[in-house]
C-alpha atoms as a PDB file:
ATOM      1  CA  UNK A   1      17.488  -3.649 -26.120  1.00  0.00           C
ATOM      2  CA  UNK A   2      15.926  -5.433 -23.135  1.00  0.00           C
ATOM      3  CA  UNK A   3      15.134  -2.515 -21.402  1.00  0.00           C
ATOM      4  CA  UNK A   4      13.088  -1.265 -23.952  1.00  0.00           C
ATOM      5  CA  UNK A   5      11.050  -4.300 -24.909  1.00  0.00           C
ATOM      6  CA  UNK A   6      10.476  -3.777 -21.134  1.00  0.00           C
ATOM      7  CA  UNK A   7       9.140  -0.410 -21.772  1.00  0.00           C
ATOM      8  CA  UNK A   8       7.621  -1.711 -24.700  1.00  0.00           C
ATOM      9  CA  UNK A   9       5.771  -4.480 -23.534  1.00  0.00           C
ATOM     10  CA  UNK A  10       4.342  -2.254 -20.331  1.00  0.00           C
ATOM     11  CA  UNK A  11       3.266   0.541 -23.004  1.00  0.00           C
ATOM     12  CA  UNK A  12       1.509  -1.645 -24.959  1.00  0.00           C
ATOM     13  CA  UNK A  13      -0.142  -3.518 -22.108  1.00  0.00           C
ATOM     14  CA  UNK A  14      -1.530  -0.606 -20.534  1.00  0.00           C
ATOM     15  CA  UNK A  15      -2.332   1.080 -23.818  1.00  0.00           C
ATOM     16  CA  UNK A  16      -4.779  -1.695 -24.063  1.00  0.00           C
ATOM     17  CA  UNK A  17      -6.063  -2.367 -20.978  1.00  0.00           C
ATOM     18  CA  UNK A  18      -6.921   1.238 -20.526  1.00  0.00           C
ATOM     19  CA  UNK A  19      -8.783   1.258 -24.718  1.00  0.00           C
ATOM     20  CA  UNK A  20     -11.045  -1.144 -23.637  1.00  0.00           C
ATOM     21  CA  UNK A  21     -14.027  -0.221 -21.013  1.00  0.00           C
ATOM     22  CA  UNK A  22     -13.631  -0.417 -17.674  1.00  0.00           C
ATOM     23  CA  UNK A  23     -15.140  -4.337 -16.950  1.00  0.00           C
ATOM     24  CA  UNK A  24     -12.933  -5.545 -19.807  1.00  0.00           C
ATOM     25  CA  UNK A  25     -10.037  -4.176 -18.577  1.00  0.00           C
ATOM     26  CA  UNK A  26     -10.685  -5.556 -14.729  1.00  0.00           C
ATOM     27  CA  UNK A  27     -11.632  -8.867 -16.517  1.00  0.00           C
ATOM     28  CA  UNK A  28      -8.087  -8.603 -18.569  1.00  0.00           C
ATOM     29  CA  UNK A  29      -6.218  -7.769 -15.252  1.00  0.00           C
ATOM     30  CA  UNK A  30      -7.721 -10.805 -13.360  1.00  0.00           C
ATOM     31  CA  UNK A  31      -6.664 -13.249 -16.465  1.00  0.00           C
ATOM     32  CA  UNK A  32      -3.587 -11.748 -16.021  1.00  0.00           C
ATOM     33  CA  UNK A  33      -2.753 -11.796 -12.388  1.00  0.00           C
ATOM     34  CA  UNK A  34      -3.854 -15.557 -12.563  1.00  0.00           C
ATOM     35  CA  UNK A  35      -1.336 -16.427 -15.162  1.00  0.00           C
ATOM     36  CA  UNK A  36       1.307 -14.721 -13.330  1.00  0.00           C
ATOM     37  CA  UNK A  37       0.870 -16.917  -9.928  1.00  0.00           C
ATOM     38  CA  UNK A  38       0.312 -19.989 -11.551  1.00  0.00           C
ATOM     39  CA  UNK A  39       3.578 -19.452 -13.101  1.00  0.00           C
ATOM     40  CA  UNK A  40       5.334 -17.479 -10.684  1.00  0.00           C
ATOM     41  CA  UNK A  41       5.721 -20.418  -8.437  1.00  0.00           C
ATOM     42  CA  UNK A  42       7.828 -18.826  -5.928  1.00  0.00           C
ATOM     43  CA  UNK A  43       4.805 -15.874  -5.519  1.00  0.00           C
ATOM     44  CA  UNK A  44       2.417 -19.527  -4.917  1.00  0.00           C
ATOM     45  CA  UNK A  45       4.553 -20.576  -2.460  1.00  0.00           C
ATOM     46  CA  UNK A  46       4.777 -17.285  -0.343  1.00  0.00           C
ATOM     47  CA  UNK A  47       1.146 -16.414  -0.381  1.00  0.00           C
ATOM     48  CA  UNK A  48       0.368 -20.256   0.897  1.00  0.00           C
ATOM     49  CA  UNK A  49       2.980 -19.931   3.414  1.00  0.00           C
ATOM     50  CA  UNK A  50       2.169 -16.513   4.510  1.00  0.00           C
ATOM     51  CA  UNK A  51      -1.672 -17.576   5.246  1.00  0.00           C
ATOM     52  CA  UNK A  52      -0.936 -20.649   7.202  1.00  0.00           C
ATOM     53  CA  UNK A  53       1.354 -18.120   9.596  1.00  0.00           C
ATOM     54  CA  UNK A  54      -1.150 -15.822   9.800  1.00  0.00           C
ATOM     55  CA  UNK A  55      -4.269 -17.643  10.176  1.00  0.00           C
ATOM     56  CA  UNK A  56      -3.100 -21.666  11.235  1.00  0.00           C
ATOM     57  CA  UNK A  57      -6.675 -22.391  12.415  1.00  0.00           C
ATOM     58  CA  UNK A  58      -8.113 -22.150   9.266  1.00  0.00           C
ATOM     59  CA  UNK A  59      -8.321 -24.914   6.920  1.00  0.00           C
ATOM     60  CA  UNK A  60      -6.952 -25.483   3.368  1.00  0.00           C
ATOM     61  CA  UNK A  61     -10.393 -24.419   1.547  1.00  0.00           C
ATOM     62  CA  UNK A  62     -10.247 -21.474   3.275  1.00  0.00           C
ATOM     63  CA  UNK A  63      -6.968 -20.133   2.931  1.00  0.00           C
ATOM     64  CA  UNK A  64      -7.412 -20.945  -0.781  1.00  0.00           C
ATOM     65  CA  UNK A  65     -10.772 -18.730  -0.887  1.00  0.00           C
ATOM     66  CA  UNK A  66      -8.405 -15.741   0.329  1.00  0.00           C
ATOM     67  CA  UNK A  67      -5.794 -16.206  -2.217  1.00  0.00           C
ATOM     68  CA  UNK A  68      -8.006 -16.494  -4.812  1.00  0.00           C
ATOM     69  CA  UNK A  69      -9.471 -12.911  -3.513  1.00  0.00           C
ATOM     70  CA  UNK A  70      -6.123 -11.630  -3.549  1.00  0.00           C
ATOM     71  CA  UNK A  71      -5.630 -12.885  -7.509  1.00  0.00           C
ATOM     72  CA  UNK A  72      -8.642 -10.781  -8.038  1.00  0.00           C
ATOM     73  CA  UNK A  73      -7.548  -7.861  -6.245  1.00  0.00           C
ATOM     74  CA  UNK A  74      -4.510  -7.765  -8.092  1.00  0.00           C
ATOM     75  CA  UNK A  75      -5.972  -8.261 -11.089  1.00  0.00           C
ATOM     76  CA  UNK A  76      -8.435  -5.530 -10.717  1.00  0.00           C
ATOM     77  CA  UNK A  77      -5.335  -2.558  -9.990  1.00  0.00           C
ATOM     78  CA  UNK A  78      -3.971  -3.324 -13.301  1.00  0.00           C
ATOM     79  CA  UNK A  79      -7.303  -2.674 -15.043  1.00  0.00           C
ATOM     80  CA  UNK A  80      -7.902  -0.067 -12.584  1.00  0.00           C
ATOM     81  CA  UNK A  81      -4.333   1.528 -13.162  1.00  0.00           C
ATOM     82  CA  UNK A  82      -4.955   1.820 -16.929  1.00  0.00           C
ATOM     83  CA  UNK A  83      -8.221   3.567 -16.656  1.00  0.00           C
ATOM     84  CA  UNK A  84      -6.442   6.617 -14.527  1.00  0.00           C
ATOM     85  CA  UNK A  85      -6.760   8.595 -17.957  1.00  0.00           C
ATOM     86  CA  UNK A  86     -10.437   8.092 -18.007  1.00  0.00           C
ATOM     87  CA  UNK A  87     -11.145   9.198 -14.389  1.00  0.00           C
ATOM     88  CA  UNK A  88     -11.669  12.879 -13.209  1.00  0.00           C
ATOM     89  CA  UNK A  89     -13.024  14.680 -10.233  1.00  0.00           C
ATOM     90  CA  UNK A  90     -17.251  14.334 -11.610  1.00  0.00           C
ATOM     91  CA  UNK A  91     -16.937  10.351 -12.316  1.00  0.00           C
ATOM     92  CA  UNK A  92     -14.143   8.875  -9.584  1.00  0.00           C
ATOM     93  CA  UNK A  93     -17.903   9.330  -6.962  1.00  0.00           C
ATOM     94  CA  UNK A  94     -18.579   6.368  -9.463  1.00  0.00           C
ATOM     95  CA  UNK A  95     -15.531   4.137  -8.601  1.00  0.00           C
ATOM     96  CA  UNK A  96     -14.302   5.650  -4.871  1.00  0.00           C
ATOM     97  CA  UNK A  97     -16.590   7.058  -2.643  1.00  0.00           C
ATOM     98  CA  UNK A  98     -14.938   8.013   1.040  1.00  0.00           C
ATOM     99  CA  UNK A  99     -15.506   7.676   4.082  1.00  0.00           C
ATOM    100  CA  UNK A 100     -14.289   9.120   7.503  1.00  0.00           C
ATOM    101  CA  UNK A 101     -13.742  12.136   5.644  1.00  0.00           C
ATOM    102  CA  UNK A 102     -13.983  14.209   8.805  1.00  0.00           C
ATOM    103  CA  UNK A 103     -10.398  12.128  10.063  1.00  0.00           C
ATOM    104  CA  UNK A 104      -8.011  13.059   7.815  1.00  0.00           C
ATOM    105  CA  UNK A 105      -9.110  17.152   7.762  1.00  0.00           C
ATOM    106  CA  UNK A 106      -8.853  17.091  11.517  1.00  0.00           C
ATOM    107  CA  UNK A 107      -5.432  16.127  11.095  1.00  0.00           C
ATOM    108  CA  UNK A 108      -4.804  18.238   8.355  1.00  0.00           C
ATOM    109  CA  UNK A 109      -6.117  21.436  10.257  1.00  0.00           C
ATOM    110  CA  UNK A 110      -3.852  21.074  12.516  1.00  0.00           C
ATOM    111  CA  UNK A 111      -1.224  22.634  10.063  1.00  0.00           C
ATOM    112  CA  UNK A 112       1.564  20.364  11.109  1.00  0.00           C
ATOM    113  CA  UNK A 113       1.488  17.867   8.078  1.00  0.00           C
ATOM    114  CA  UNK A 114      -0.278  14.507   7.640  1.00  0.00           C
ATOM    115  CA  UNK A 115       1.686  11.119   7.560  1.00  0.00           C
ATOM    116  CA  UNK A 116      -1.166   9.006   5.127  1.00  0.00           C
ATOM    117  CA  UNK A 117      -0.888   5.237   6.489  1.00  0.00           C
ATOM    118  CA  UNK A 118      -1.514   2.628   4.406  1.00  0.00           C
ATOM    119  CA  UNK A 119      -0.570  -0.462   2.752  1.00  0.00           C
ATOM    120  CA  UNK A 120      -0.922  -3.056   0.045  1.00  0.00           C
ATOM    121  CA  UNK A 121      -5.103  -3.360   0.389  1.00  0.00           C
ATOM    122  CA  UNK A 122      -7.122  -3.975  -2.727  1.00  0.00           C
ATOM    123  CA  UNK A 123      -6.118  -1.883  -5.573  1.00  0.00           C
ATOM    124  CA  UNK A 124      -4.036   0.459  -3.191  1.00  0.00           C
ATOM    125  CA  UNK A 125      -3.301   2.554  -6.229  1.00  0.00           C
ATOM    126  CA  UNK A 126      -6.308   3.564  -6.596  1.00  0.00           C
ATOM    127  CA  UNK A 127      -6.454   5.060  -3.291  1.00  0.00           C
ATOM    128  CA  UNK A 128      -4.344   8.052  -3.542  1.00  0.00           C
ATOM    129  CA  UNK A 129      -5.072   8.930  -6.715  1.00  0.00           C
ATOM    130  CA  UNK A 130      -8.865   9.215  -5.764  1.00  0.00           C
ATOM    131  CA  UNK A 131      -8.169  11.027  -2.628  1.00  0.00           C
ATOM    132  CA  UNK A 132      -6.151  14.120  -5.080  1.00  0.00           C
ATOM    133  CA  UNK A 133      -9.655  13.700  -7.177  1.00  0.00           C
ATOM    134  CA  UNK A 134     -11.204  14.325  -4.354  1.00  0.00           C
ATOM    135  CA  UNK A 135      -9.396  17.685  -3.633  1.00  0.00           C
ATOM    136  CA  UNK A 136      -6.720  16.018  -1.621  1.00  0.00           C
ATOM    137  CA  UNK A 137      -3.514  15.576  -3.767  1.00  0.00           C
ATOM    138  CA  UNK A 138      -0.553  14.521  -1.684  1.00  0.00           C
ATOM    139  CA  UNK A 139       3.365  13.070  -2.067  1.00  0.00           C
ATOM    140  CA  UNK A 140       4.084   9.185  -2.137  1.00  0.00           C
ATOM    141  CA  UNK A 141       7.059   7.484  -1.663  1.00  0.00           C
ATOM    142  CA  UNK A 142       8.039   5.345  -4.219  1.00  0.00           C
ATOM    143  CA  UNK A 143      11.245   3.008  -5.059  1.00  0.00           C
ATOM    144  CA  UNK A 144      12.214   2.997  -8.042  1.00  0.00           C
ATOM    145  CA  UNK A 145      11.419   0.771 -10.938  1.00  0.00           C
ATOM    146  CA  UNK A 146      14.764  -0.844 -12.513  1.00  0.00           C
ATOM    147  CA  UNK A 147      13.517   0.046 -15.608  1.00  0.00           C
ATOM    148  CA  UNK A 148      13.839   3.531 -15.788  1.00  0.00           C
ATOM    149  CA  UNK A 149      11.198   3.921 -19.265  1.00  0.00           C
ATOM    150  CA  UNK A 150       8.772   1.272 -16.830  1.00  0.00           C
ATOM    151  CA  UNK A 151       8.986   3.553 -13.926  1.00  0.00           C
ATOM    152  CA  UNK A 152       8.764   7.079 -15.315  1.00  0.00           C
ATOM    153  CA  UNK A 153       5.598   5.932 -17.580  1.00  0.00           C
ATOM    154  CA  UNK A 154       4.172   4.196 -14.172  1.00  0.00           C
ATOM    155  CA  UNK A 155       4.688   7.834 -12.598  1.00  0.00           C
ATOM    156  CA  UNK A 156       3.409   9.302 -15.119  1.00  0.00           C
ATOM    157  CA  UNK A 157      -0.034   7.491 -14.436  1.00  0.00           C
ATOM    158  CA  UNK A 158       0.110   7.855 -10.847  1.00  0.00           C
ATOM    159  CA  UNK A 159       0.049  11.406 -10.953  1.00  0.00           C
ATOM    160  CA  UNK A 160      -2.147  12.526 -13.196  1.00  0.00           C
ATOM    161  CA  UNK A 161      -4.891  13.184 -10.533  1.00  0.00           C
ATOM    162  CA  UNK A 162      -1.965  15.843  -8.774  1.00  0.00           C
ATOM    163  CA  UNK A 163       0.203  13.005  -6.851  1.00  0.00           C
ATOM    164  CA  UNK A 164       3.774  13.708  -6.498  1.00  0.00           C
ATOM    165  CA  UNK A 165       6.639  11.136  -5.773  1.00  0.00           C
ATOM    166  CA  UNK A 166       9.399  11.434  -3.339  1.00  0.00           C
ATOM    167  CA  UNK A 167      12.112   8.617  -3.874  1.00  0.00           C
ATOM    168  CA  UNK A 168      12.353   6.142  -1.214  1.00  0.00           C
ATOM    169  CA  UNK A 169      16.513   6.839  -0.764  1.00  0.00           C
ATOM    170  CA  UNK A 170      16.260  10.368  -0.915  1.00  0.00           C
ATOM    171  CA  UNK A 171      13.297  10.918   1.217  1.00  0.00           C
ATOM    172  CA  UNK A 172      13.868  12.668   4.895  1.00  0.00           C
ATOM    173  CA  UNK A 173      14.467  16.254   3.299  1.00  0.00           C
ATOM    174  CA  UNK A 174      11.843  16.413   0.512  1.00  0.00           C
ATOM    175  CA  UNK A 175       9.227  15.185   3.051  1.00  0.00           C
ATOM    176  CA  UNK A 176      10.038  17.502   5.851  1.00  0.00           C
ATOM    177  CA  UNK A 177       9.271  20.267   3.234  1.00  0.00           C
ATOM    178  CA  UNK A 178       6.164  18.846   2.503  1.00  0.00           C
ATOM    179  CA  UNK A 179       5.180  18.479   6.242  1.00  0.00           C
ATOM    180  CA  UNK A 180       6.800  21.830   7.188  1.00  0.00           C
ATOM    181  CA  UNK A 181       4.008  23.021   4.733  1.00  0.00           C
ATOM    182  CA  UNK A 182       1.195  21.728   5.902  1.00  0.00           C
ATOM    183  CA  UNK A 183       1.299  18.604   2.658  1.00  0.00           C
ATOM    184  CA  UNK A 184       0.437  15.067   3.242  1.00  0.00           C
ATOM    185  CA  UNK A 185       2.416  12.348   2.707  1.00  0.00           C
ATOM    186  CA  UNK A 186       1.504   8.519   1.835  1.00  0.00           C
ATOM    187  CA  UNK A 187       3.417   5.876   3.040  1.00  0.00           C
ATOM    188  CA  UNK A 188       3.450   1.909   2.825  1.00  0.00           C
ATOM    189  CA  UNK A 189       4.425   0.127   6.027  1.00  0.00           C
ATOM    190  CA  UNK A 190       3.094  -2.839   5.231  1.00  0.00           C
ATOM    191  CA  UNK A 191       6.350  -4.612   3.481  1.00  0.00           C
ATOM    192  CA  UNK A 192       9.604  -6.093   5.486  1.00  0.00           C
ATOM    193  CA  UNK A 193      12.327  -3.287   5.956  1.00  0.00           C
ATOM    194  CA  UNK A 194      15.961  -4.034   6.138  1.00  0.00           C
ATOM    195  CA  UNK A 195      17.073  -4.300   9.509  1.00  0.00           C
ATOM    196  CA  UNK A 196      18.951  -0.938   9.583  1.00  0.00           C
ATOM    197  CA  UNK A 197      15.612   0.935   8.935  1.00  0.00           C
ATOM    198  CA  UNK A 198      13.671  -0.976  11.164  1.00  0.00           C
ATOM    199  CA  UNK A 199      12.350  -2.171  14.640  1.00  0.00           C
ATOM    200  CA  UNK A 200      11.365  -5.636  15.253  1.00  0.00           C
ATOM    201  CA  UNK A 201       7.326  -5.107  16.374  1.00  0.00           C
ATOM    202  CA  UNK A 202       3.965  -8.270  16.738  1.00  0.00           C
ATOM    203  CA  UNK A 203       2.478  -8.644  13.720  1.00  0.00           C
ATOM    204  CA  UNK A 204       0.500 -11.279  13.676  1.00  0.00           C
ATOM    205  CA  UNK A 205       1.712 -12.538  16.629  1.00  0.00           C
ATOM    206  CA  UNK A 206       5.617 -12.771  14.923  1.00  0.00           C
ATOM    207  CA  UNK A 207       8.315 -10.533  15.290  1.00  0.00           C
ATOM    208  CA  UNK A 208       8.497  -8.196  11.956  1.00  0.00           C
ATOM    209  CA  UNK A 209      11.209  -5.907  10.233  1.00  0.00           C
ATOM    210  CA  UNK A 210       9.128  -2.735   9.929  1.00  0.00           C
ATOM    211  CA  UNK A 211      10.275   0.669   9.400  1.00  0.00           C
ATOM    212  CA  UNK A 212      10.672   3.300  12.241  1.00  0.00           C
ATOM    213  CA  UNK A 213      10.735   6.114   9.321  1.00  0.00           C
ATOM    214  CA  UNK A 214       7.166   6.526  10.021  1.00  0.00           C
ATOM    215  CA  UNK A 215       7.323   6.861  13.980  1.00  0.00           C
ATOM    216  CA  UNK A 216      10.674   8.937  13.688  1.00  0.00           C
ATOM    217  CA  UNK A 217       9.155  11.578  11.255  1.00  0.00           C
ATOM    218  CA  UNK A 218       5.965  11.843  13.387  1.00  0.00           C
ATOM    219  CA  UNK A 219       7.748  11.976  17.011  1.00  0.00           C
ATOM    220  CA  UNK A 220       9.974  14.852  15.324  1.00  0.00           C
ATOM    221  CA  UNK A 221       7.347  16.576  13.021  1.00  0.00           C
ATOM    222  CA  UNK A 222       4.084  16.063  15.277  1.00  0.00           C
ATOM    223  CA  UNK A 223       2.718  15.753  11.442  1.00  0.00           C
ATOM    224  CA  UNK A 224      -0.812  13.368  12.349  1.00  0.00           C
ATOM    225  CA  UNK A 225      -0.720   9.569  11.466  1.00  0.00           C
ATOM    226  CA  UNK A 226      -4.062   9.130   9.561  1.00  0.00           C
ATOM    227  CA  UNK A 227      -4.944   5.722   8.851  1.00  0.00           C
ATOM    228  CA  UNK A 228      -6.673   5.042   5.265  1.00  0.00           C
ATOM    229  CA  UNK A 229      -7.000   1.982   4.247  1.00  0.00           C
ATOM    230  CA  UNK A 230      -9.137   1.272   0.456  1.00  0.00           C
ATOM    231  CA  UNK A 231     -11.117  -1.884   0.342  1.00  0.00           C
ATOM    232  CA  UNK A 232     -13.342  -3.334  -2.829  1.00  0.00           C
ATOM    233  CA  UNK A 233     -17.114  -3.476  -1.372  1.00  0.00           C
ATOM    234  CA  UNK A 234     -19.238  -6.242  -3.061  1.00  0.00           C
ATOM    235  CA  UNK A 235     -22.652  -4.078  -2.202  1.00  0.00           C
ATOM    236  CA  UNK A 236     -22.356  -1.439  -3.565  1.00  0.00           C
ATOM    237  CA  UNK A 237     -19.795  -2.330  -6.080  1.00  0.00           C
ATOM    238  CA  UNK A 238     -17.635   0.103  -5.513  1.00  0.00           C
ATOM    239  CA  UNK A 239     -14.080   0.799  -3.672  1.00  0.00           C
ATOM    240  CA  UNK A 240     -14.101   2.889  -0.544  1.00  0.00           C
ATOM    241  CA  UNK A 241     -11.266   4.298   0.730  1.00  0.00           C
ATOM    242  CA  UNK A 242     -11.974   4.499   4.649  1.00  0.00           C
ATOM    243  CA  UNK A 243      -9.737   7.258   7.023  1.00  0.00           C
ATOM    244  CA  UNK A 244      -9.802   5.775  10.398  1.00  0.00           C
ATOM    245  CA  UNK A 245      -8.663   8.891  13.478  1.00  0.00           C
ATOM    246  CA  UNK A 246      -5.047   9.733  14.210  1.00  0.00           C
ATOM    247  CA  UNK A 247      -3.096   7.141  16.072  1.00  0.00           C
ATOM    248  CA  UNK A 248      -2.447   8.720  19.086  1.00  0.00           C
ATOM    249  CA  UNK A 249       1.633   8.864  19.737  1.00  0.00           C
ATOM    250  CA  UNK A 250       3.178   7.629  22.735  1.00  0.00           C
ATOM    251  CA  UNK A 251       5.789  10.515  24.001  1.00  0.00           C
ATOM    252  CA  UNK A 252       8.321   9.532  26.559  1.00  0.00           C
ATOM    253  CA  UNK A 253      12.147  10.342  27.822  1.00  0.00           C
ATOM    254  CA  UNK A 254      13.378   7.708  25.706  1.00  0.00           C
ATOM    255  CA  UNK A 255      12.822   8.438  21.464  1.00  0.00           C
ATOM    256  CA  UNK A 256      14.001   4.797  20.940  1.00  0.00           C
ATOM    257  CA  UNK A 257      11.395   2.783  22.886  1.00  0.00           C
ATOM    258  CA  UNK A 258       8.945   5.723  21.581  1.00  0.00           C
ATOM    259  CA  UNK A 259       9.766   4.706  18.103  1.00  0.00           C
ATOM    260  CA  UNK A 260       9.359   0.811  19.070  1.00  0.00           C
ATOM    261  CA  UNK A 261       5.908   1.223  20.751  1.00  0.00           C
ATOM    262  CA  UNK A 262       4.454   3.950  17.998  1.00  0.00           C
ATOM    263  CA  UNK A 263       5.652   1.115  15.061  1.00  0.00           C
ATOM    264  CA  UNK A 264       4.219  -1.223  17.015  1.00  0.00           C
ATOM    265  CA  UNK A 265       0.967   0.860  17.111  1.00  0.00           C
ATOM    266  CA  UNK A 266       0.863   1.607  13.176  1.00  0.00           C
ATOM    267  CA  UNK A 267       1.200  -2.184  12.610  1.00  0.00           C
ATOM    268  CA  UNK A 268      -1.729  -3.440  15.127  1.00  0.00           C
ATOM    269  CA  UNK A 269      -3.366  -0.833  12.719  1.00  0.00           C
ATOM    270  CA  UNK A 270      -2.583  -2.719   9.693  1.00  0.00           C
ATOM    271  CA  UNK A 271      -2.604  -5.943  11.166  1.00  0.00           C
ATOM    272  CA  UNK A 272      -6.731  -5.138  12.029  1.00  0.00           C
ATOM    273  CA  UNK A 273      -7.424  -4.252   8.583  1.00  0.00           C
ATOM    274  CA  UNK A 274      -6.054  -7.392   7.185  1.00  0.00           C
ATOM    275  CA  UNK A 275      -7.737  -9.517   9.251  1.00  0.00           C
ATOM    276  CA  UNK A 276     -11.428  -8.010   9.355  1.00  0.00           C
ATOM    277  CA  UNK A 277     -10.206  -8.127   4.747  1.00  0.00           C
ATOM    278  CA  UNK A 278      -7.717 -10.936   4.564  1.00  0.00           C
ATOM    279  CA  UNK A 279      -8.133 -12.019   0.973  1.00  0.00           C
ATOM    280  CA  UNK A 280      -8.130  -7.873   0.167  1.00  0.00           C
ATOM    281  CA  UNK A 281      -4.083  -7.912   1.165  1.00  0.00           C
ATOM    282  CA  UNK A 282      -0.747  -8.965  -0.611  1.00  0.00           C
ATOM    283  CA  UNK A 283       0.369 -12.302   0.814  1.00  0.00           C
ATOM    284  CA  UNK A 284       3.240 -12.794  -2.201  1.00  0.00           C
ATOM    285  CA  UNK A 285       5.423 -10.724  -0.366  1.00  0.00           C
ATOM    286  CA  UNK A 286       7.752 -12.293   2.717  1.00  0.00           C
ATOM    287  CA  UNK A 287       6.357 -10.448   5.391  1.00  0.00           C
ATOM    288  CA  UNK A 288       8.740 -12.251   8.011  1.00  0.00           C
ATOM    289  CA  UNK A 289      11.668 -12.571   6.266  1.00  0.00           C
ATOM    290  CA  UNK A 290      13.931 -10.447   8.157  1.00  0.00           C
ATOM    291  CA  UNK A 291      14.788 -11.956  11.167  1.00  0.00           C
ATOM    292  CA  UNK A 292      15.894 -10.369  14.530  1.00  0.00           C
ATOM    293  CA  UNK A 293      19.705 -10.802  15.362  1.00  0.00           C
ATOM    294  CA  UNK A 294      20.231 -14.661  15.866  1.00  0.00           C
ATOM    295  CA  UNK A 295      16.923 -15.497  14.633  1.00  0.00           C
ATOM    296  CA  UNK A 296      16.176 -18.455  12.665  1.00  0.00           C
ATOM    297  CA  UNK A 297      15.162 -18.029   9.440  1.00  0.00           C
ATOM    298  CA  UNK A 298      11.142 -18.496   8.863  1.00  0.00           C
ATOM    299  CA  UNK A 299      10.680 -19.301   5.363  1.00  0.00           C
ATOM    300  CA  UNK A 300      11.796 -22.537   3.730  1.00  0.00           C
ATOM    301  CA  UNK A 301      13.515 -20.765   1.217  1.00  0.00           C
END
């Protein structure tokens, strides 16, 4: 019964958020993400502590302003996520215009595969599914929604544009296919990995858990890291999804410190984009919470 007042409370929500016009439904999203972190006091307390690690120069009013940017962000994917219906190829130059085109089909004409890096920026699911509009479709990893109604209706959505998912835990085979045939691949690398996927690499100036998936499929695959990276832009009111060139791979004797210094390169990446947009990234999740072998815990909590 639970799990399908879940299903039936997401349904219903974006039913209506994507009924209503496109400024209602942002609006609606922004009310809602609001609610949710006022409430949500343990997503509060890991945004606040997260900007104070990341920027402790700045001062209260500031770190506040960013928050409150993020809030908005949020907000803005919901209503953005229940529009997908409404979006095709002629209109998304309306919501998502590109740039740095010219990046990603260099990497892509090399024929080996593109590795699509990215993160939790602005309404980051917006960003693939305008790129497939665009003539670009490509595979996403995903985990899972507990809710198996919740997650096959959120699918659903995602690919309507020509996306296809790969589950997270069953990943290395069905994206070596998709490399092995010249396909693109998105992934988030963004979030704190559990130790046994990961390599500890500066982010921020701290130690982070952050997968090595991405560096071990690219060292073995010599599929292209593309950066892309969406951001909300207040002058022209729309979101542009920016490719940035491949990272160039560091290739040694020794895979394992090749893995280390290519994760370390992906992040400085990431790490760039969130500080030149800092109130455009997700600062509810514990970046730092996975600590190095005899490290002390950073979060209070």
């Amino acid at each position: 019964m639970r799990e399908w007042l879940e299903y039936a409370g997401a349904w219903i929500g974006i039913k209506a958020l994507g009924i209503v016009p496109r400024p209602a439904a942002r609006f609606a999203g922004v009310c809602f993400a609001t609610l949710a972190f006022m409430v949500r006091t343990p997503l509060r307390r890991a945004a606040q502590f997260n900007v104070r690690l990341a920027f402790p120069d700045w001062n209260d009013a500031r770190r506040k302003e960013v928050i409150r940017g993020m809030i908005r962000q949020v907000g803005w994917m919901a209503g953005e996520f229940a529009q997908f219906p409404k979006y095709t190829r002629e209109n998304i130059k309306h919501i998502v215009t590109i740039e740095g085109e010219e990046h990603f089909e260099c990497a892509r004409a090399r024929g080996k595969g593109v590795l699509f890096l990215t993160g939790h920026m602005s309404a980051w699911e917006l960003a693939p599914f305008a790129h497939a509009l665009y003539g670009h479709p490509l595979h996403f990893l995903v985990r899972p929604v507990a809710n198996r109604r919740v997650d096959a209706l959120v699918d659903s959505y995602r690919c309507l544009s020509g996306n296809a998912p790969i589950e997270k835990n069953r990943a290395a085979r069905a994206i070596l296919k998709v490399l092995g045939e010249g396909g693109t691949v998105g992934i988030l690398a963004d979030h704190n990995t559990a130790v046994e996927e990961s390599v500890f690499v500066d982010f921020f100036g701290i130690l982070a858990s952050t997968t090595s998936g991405l560096a071990r499929l690219a060292l073995r695959t010599d599929a292209a890291v593309v950066p892309g990276f969406l951001r909300w832009d207040a002058a022209s009111q729309k979101y542009i999804l920016g490719f940035a060139p491949a990272v160039e791979l560091s290739r040694s004797d020794d895979e394992e410190s090749d893995v280390v210094e290519n994760t370390a390169r992906f992040t400085k990446v990431i790490e760039h984009f969130v500080r030149a947009h800092p109130d455009q990234w997700l600062w509810v999740h514990k970046r730092w919470k996975t600590r190095p072998p005899g490290g002390k815990p950073i979060y209070p909590s």
